[in-house]
Structure formats: structure tokens, C-alpha cells
Protein backbone atom coordinates (compact mmCIF):
# COMPACT_ATOMS: atom_id res chain seq x y z
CA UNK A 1 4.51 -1.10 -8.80
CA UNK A 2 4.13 0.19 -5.44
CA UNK A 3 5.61 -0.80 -2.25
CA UNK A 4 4.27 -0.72 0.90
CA UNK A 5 5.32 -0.41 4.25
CA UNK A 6 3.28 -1.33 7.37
CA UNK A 7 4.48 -0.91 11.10
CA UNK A 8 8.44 -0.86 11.80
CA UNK A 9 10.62 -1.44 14.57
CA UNK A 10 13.35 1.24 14.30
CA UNK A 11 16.34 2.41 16.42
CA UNK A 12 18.30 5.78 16.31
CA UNK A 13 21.21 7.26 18.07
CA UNK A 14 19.81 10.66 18.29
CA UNK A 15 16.43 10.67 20.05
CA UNK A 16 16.85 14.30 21.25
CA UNK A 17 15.80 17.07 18.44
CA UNK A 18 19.00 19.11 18.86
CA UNK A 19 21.87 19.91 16.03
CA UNK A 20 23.92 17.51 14.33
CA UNK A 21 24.53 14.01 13.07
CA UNK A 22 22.36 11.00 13.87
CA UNK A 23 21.90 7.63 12.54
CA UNK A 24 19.02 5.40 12.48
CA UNK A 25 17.56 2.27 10.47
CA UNK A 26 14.64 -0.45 11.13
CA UNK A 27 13.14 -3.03 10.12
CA UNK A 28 9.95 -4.68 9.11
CA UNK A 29 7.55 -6.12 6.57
CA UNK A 30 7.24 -5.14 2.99
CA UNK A 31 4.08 -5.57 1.76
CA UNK A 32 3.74 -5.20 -2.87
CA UNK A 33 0.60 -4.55 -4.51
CA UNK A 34 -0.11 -7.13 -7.41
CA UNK A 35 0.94 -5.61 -10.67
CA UNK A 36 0.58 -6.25 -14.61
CA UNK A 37 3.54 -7.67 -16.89
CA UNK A 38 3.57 -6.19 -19.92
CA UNK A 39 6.52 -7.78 -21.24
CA UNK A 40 8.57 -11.76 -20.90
CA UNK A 41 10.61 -12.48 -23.84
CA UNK A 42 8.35 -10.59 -25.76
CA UNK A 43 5.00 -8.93 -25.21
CA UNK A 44 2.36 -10.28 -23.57
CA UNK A 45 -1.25 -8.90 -22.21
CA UNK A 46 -3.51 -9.80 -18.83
CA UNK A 47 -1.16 -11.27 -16.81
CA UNK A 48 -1.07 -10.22 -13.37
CA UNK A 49 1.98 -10.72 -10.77
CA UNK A 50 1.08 -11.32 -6.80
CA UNK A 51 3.30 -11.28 -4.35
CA UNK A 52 3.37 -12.69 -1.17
CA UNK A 53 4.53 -10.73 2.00
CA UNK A 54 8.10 -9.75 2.41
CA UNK A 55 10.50 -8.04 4.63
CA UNK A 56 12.62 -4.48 4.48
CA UNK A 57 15.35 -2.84 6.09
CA UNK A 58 16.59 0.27 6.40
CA UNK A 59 18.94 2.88 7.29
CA UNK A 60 19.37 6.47 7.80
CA UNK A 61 21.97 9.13 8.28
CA UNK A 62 21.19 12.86 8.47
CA UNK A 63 22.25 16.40 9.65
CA UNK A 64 20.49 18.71 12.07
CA UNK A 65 20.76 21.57 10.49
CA UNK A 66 18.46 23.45 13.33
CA UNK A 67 15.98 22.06 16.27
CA UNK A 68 13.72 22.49 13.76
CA UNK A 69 14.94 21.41 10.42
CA UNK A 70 17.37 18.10 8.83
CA UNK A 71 18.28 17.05 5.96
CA UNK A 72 18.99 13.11 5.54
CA UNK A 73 19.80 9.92 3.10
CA UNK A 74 17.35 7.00 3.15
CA UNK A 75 18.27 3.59 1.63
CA UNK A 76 17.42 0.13 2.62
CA UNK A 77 15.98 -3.56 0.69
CA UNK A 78 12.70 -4.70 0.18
CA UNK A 79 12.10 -8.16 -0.66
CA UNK A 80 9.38 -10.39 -1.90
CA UNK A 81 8.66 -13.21 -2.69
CA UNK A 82 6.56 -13.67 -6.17
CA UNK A 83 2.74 -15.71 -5.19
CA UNK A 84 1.84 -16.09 -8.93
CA UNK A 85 1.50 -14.94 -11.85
CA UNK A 86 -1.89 -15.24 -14.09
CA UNK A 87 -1.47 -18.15 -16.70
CA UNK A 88 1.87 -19.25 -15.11
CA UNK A 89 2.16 -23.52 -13.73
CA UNK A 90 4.91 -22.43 -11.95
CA UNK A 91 6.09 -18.89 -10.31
CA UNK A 92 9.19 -19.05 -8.59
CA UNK A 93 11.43 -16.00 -7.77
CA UNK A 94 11.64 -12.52 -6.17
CA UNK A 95 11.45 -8.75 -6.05
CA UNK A 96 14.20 -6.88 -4.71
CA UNK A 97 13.90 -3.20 -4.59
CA UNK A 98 16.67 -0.45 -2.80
CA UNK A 99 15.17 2.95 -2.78
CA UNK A 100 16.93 5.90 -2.40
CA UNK A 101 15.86 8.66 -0.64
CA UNK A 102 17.20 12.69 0.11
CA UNK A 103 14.18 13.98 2.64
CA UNK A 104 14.27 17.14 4.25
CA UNK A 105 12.61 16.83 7.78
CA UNK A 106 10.55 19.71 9.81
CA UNK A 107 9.81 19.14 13.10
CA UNK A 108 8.47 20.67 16.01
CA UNK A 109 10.87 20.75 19.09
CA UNK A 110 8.91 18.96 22.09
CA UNK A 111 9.26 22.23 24.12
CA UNK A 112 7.40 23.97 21.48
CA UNK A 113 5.04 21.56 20.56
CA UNK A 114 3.10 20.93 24.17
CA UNK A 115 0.38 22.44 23.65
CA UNK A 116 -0.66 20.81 20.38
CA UNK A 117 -0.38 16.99 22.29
């Protein structure tokens, strides 16, 4: 099952690239790709799940360890809601997902980086 993001709206407390802690954390939709169940109080085979559109938040702290380099945690919810499911009269719940993420970020300071824009 794979989640997808699509555009965010996201806020941080440490816009400038320099060392130390920052926060951060957005929000947007959350967008699942239909999947196959394999398994509902017992096997079963062909039946597909849709989903319909959702919404996620998240949040992020991290460490500048240089200009150049941080390490952070990632975390947030996804939700969706559940469109159908093949064979089903009636499809009623949800999806709830909260990822974890460690990510190590390289960047290129803005003073560096002029020439490349």
C-alpha cells in the first residue's frame, strides 16, 4: 500500500540554514493508491480496496549539525476514507497510517548555491 502525498502547506521556525534546533510540520491531502485484500476472516482473492481522498499532518524536529548537513524525526497521520471494496454492498471505514521517519538532510547554503538558481 502506498501513500501519497501531493502539495503541502508547511511552517517552520528555522527558515535560515544555520546550526541548531528547528521545528516544523504541515499539512495537506493524503492521497492512497487502491490496493488488494488478501485476507477478511479468512482468505479471500480479487478484491480490490479504493480509497477516497484524505488528509495528513505532520511534524518535524531536527538538529543542524552544520550549514550544510541535519539530522531530523518525521512523524505525522494520514487518513482515508475507504471508497469500496470489489464485491462489498457496503464499505464503511478508514485507513489511518503514522509513519516514522529518521532523514538525514544535505543542503546547499543559499550563499553557496547562487549560481546554480
Amino acid at each position: 500500500m502506498a501513500a501519497l502525498g501531493g502539495i503541502t502547506l508547511s511552517i517552520s521556525t528555522a527558515t535560515a540554514q544555520t546550526t541548531g534546533f528547528y521545528l516544523g510540520g504541515g499539512v495537506g491531502p493524503s492521497l492512497t493508491e487502491s490496493t488488494s485484500l488478501r485476507e477478511f476472516n479468512g482468505p479471500v482473492s480479487g478484491t480490490r480496496v479504493k480509497f477516497d481522498p484524505g488528509f495528513q499532518f505532520r511534524f518535524t524536529a531536527g538538529y543542524h549539525i552544520t550549514p550544510w548537513l541535519a539530522a531530523e524525526l518525521e512523524s505525522g497521520v494520514n487518513y482515508n476514507g475507504i471508497k469500496s471494496i470489489t464485491g462489498a454492498s457496503e464499505a464503511r471505514g478508514s485507513l489511518v497510517n503514522a509513519p516514522l521517519l529518521a532523514n538525514l538532510v544535505v543542503q546547499c547554503p543559499s550563499t553557496k548555491c547562487r549560481h546554480w538558481a
